[in-house]
N, C-alpha and C. Protein backbone atom coordinates (compact mmCIF):
# COMPACT_ATOMS: atom_id res chain seq x y z
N UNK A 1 -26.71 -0.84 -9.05
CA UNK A 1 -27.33 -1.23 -10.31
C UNK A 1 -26.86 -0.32 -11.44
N UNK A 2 -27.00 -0.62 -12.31
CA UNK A 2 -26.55 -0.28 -14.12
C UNK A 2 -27.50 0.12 -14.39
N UNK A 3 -27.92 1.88 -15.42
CA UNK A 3 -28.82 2.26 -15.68
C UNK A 3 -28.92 1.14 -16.87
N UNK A 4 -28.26 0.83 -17.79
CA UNK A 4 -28.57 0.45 -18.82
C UNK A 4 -27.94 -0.99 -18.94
N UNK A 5 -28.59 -2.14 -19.64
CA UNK A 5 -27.21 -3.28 -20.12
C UNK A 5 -28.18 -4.05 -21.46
N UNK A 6 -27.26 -4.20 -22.82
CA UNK A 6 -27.65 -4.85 -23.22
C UNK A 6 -26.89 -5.82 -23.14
N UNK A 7 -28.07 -7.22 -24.05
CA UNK A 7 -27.63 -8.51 -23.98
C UNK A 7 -27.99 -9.08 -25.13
N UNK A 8 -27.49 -10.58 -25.34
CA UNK A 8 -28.15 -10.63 -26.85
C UNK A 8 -27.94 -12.68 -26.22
N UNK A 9 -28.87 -13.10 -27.24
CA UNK A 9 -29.21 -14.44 -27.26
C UNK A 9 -29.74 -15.08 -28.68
N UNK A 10 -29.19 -16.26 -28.27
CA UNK A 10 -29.33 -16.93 -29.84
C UNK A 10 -29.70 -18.29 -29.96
N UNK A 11 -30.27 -18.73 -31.06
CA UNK A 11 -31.02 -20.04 -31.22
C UNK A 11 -31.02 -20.32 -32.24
N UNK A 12 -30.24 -21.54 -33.08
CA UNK A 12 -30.09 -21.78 -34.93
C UNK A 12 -29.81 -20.27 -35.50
N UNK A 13 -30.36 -19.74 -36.43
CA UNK A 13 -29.94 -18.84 -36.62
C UNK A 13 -30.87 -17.55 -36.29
N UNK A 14 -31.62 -17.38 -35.22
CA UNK A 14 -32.59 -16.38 -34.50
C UNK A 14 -31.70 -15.67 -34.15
N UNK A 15 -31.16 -14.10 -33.71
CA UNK A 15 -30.32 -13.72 -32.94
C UNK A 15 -31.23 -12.49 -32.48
N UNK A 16 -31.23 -12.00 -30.97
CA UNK A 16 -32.47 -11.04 -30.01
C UNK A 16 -31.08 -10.35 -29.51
N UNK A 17 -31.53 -9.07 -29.34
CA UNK A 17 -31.00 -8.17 -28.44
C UNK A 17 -31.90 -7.74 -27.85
N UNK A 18 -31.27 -7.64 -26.39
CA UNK A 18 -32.41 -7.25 -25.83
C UNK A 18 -31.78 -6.14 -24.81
N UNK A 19 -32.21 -4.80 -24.77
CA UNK A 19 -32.09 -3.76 -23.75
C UNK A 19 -32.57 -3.71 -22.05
N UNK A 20 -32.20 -3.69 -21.14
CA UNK A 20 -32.71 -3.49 -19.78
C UNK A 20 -32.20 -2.27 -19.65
N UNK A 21 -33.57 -1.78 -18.95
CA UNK A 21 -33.37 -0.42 -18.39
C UNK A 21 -34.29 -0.35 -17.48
N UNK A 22 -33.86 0.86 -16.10
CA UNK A 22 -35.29 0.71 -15.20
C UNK A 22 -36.68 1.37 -15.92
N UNK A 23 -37.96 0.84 -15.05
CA UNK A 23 -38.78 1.57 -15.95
C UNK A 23 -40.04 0.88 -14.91
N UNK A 24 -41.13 0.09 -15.86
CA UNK A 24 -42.40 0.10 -14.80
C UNK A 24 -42.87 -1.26 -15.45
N UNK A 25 -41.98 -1.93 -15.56
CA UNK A 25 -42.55 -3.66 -16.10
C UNK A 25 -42.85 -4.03 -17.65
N UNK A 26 -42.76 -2.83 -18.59
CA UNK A 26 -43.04 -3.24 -20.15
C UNK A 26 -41.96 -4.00 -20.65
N UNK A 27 -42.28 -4.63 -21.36
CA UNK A 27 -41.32 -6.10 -22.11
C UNK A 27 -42.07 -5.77 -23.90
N UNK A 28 -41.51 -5.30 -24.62
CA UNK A 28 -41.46 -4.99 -26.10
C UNK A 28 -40.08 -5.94 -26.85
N UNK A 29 -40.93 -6.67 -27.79
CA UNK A 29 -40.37 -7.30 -28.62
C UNK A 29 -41.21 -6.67 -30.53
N UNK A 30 -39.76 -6.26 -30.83
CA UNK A 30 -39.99 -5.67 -31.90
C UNK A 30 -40.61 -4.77 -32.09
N UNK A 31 -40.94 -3.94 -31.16
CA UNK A 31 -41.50 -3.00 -30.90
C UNK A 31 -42.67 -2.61 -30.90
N UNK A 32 -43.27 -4.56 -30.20
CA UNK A 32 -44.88 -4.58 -29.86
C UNK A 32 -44.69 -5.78 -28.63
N UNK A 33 -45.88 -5.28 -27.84
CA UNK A 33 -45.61 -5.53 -26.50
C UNK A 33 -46.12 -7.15 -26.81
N UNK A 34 -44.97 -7.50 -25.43
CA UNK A 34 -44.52 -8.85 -25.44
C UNK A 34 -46.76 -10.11 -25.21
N UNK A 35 -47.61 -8.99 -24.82
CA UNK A 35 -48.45 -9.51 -24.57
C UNK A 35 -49.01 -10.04 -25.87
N UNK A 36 -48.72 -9.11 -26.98
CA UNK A 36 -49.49 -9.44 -28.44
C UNK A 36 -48.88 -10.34 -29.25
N UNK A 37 -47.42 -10.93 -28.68
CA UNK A 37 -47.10 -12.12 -29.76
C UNK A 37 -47.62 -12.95 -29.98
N UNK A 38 -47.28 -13.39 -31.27
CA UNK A 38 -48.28 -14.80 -31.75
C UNK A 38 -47.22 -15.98 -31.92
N UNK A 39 -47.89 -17.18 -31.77
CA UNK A 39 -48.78 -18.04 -30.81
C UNK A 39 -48.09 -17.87 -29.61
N UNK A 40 -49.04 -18.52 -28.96
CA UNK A 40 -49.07 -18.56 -27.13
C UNK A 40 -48.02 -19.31 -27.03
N UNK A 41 -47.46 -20.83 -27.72
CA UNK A 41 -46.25 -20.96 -27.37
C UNK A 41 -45.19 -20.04 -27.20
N UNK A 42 -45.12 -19.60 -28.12
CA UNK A 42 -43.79 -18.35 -28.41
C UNK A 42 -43.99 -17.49 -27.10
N UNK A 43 -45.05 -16.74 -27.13
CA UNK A 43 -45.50 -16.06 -26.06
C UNK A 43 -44.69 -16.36 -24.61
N UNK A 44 -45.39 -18.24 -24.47
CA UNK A 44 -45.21 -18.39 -22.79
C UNK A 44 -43.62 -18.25 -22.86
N UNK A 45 -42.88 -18.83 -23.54
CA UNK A 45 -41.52 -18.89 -23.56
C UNK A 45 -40.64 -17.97 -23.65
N UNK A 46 -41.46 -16.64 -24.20
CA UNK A 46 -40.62 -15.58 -24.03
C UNK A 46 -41.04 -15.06 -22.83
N UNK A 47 -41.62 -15.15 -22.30
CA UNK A 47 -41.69 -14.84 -20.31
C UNK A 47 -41.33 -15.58 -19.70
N UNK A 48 -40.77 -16.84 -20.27
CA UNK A 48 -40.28 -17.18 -18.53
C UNK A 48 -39.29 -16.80 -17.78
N UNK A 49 -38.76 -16.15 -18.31
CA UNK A 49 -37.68 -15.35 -17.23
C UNK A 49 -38.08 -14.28 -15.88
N UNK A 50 -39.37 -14.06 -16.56
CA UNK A 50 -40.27 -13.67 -15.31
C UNK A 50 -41.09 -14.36 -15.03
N UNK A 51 -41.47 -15.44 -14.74
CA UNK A 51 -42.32 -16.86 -14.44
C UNK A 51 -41.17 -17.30 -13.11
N UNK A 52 -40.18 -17.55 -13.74
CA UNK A 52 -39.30 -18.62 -12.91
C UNK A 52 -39.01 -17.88 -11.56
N UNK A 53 -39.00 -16.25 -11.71
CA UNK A 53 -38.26 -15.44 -10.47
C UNK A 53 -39.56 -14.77 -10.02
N UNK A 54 -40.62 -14.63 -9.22
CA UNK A 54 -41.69 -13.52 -8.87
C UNK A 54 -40.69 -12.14 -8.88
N UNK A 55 -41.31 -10.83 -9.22
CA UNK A 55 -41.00 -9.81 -9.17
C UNK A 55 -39.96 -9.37 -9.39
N UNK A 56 -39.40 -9.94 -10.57
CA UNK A 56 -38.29 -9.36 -11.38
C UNK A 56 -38.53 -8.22 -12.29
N UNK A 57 -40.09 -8.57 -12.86
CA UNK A 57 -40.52 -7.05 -13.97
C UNK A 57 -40.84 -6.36 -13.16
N UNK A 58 -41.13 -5.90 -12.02
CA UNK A 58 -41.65 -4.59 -11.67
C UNK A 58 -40.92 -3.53 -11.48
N UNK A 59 -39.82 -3.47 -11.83
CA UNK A 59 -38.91 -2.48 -11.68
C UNK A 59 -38.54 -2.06 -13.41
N UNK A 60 -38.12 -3.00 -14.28
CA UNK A 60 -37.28 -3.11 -15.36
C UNK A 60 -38.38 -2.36 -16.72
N UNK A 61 -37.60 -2.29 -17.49
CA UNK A 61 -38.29 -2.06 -18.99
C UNK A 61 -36.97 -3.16 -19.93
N UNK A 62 -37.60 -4.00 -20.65
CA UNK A 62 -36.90 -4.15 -21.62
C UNK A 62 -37.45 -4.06 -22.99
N UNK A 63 -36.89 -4.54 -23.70
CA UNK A 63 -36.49 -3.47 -25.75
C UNK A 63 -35.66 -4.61 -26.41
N UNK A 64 -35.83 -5.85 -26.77
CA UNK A 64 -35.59 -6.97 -27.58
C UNK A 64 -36.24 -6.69 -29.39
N UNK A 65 -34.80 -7.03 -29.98
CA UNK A 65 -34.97 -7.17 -31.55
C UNK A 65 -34.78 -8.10 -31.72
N UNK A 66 -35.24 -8.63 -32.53
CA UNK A 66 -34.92 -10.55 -32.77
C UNK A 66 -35.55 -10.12 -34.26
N UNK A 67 -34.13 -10.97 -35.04
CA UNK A 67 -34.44 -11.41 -36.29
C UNK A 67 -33.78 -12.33 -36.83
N UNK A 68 -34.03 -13.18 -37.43
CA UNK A 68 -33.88 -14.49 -38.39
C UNK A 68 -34.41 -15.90 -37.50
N UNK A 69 -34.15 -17.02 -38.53
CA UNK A 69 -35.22 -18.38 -37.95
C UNK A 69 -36.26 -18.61 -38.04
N UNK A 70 -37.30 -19.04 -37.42
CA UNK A 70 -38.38 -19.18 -37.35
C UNK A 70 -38.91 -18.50 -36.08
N UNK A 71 -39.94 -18.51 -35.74
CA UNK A 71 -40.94 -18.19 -34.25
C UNK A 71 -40.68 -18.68 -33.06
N UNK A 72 -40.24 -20.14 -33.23
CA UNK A 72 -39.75 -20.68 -31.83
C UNK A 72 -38.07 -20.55 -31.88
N UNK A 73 -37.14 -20.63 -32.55
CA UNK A 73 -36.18 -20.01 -32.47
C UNK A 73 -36.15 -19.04 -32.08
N UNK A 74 -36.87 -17.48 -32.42
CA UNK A 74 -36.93 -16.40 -31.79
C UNK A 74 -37.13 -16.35 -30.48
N UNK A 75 -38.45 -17.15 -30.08
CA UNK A 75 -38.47 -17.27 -29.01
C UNK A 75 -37.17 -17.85 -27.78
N UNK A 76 -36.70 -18.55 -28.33
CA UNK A 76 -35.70 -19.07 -27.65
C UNK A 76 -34.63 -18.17 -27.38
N UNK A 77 -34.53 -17.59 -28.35
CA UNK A 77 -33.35 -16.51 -28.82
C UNK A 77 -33.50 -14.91 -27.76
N UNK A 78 -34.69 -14.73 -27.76
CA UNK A 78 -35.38 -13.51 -27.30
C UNK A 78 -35.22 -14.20 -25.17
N UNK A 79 -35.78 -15.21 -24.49
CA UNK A 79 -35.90 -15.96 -23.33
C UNK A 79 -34.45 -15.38 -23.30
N UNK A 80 -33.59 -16.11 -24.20
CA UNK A 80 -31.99 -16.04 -23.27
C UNK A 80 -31.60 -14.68 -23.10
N UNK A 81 -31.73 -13.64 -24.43
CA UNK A 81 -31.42 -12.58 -24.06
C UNK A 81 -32.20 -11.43 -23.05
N UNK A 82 -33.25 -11.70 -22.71
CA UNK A 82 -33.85 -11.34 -21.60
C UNK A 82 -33.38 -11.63 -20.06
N UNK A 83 -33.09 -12.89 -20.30
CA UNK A 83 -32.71 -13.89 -18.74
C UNK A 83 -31.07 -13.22 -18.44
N UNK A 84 -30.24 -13.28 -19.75
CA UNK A 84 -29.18 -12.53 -19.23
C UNK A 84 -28.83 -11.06 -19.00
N UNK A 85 -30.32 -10.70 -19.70
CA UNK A 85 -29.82 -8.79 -19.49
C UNK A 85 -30.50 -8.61 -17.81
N UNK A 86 -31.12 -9.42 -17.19
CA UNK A 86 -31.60 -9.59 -15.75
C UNK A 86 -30.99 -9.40 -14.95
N UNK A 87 -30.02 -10.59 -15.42
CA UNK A 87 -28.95 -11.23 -14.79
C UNK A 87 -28.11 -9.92 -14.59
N UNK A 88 -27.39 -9.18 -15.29
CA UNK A 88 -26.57 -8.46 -15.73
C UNK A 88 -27.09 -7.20 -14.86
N UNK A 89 -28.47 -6.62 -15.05
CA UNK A 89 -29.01 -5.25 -14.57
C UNK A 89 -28.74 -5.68 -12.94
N UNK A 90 -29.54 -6.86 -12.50
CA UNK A 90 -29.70 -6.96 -10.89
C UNK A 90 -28.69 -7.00 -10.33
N UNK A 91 -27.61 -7.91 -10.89
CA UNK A 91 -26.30 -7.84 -10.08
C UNK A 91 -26.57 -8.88 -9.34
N UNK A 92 -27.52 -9.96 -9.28
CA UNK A 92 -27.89 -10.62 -7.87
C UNK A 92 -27.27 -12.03 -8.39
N UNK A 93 -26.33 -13.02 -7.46
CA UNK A 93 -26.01 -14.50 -7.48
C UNK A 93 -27.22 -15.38 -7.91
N UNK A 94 -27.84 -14.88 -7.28
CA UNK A 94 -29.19 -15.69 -6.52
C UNK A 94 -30.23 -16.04 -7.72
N UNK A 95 -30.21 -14.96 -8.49
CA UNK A 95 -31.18 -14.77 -9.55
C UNK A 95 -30.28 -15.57 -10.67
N UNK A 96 -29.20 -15.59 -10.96
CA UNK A 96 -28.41 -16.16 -11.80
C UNK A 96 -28.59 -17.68 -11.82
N UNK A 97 -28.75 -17.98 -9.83
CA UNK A 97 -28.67 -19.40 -10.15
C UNK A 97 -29.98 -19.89 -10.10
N UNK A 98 -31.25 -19.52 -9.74
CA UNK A 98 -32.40 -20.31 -9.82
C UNK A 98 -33.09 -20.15 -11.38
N UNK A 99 -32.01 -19.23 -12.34
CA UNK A 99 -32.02 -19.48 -13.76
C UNK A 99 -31.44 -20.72 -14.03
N UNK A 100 -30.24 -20.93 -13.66
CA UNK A 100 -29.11 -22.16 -13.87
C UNK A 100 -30.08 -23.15 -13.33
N UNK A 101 -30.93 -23.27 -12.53
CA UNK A 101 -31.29 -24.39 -11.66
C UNK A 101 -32.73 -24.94 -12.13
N UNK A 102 -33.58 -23.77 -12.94
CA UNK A 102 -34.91 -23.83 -13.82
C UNK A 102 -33.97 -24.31 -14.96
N UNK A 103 -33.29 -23.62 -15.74
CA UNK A 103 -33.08 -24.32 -17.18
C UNK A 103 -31.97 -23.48 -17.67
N UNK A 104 -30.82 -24.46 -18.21
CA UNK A 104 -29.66 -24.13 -18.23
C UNK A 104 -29.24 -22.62 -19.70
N UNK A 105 -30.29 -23.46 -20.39
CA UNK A 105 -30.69 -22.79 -21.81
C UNK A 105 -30.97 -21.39 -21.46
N UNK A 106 -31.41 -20.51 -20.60
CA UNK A 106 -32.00 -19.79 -20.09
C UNK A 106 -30.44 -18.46 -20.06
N UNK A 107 -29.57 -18.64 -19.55
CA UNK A 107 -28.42 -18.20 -19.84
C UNK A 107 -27.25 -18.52 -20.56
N UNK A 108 -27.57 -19.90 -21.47
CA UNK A 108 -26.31 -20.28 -22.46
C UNK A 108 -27.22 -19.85 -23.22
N UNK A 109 -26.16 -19.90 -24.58
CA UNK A 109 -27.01 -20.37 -26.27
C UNK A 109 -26.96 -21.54 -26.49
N UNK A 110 -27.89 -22.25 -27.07
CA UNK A 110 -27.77 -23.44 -27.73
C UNK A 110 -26.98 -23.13 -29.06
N UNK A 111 -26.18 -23.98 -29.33
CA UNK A 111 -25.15 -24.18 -30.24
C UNK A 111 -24.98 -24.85 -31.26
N UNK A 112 -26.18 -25.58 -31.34
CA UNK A 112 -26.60 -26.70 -32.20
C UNK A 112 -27.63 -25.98 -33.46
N UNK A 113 -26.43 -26.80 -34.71
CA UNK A 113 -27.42 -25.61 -36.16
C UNK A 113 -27.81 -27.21 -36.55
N UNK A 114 -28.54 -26.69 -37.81
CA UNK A 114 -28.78 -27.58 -39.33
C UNK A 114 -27.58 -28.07 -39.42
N UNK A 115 -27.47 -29.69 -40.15
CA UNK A 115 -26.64 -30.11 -40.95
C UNK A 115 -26.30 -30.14 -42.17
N UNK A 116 -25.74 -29.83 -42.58
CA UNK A 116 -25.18 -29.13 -44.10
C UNK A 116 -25.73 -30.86 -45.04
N UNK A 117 -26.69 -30.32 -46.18
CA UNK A 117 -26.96 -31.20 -46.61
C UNK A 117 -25.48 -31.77 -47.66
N UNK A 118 -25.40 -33.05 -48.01
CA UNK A 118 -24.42 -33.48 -48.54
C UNK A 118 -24.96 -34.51 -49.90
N UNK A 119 -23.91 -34.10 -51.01
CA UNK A 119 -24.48 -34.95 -52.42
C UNK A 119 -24.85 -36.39 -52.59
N UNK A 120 -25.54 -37.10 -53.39
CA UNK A 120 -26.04 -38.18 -53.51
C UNK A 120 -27.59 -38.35 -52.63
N UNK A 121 -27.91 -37.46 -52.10
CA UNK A 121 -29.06 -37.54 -51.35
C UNK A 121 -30.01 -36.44 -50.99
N UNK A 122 -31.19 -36.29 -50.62
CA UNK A 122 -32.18 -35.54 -50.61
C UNK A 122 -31.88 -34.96 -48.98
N UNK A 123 -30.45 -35.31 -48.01
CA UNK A 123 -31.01 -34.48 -46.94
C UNK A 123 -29.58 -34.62 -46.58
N UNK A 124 -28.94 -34.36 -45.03
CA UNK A 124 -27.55 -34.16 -44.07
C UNK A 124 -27.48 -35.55 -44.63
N UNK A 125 -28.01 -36.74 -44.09
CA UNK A 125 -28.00 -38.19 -43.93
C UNK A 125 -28.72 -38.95 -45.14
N UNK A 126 -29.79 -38.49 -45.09
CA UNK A 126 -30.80 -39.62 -46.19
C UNK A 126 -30.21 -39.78 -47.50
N UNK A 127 -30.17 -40.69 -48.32
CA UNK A 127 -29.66 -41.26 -49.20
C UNK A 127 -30.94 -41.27 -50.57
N UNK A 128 -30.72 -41.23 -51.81
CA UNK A 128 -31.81 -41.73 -52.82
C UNK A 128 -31.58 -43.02 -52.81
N UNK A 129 -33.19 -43.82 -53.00
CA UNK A 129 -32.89 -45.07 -53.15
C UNK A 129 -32.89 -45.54 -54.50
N UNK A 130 -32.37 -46.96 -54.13
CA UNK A 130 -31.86 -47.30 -55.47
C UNK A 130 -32.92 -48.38 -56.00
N UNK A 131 -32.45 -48.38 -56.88
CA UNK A 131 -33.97 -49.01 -57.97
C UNK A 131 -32.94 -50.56 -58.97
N UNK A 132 -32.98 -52.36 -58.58
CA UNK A 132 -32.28 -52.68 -59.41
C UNK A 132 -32.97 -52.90 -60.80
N UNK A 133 -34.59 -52.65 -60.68
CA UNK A 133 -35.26 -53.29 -61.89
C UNK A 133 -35.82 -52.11 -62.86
């Protein structure tokens, strides 16, 4: 095992780093523990990387910064870079693939942004309508 590995994960424009190191199970995001985030969505989603595997935190400490996006972007952003600094500390196949096999997102980034809004219209696509009278 690796005393140390970071990792980093991303979602629209959220981007998390996240530190693994051994330690005694604390998970700090932003430098307040992962139990006090707000809302519980965000919350459950940034644990499942320890949901999906039993007894992956009891050894580890990790140390995630996440900034830009919104809350569930972060969240998303913060999940991957957790799931791969795991991945990375344990060294284990096994753990890699019942990530791959729970949810693929979990060790890729999603890659998919906003569409660049474009002239004549109020959005990427939507159009102003037209008026003949």
């Amino acid at each position: 095992m690796v005393e140390t590995v970071n990792q980093s994960g991303k979602k629209k424009t959220a981007v998390a780093r996240a530190t693994v190191k051994e330690g005694e199970g604390r998970v700090r995001v932003n430098s307040e523990p992962v139990e006090l985030v707000e809302p519980e969505s965000a919350r459950l989603k940034m644990t499942e990387p320890f949901r999906v595997v039993e007894g992956v935190r009891d050894d580890v400490d990790v140390d995630v910064e996440v900034e830009g996006g919104g809350y569930q972007g972060q969240a998303d952003a913060v999940r991957t870079a957790i799931a791969r600094g795991l991945v990375d500390f344990k060294g284990d196949p096994e753990l890699r693939e019942a990530y791959m096999e729970f949810d693929r997102s979990l060790l890729v980034n999603d890659s998919r942004q906003k569409e660049a809004k474009k002239f004549g219209g109020p959005g990427a696509r939507a159009r102003y309508q037209k008026s003949y009278r």
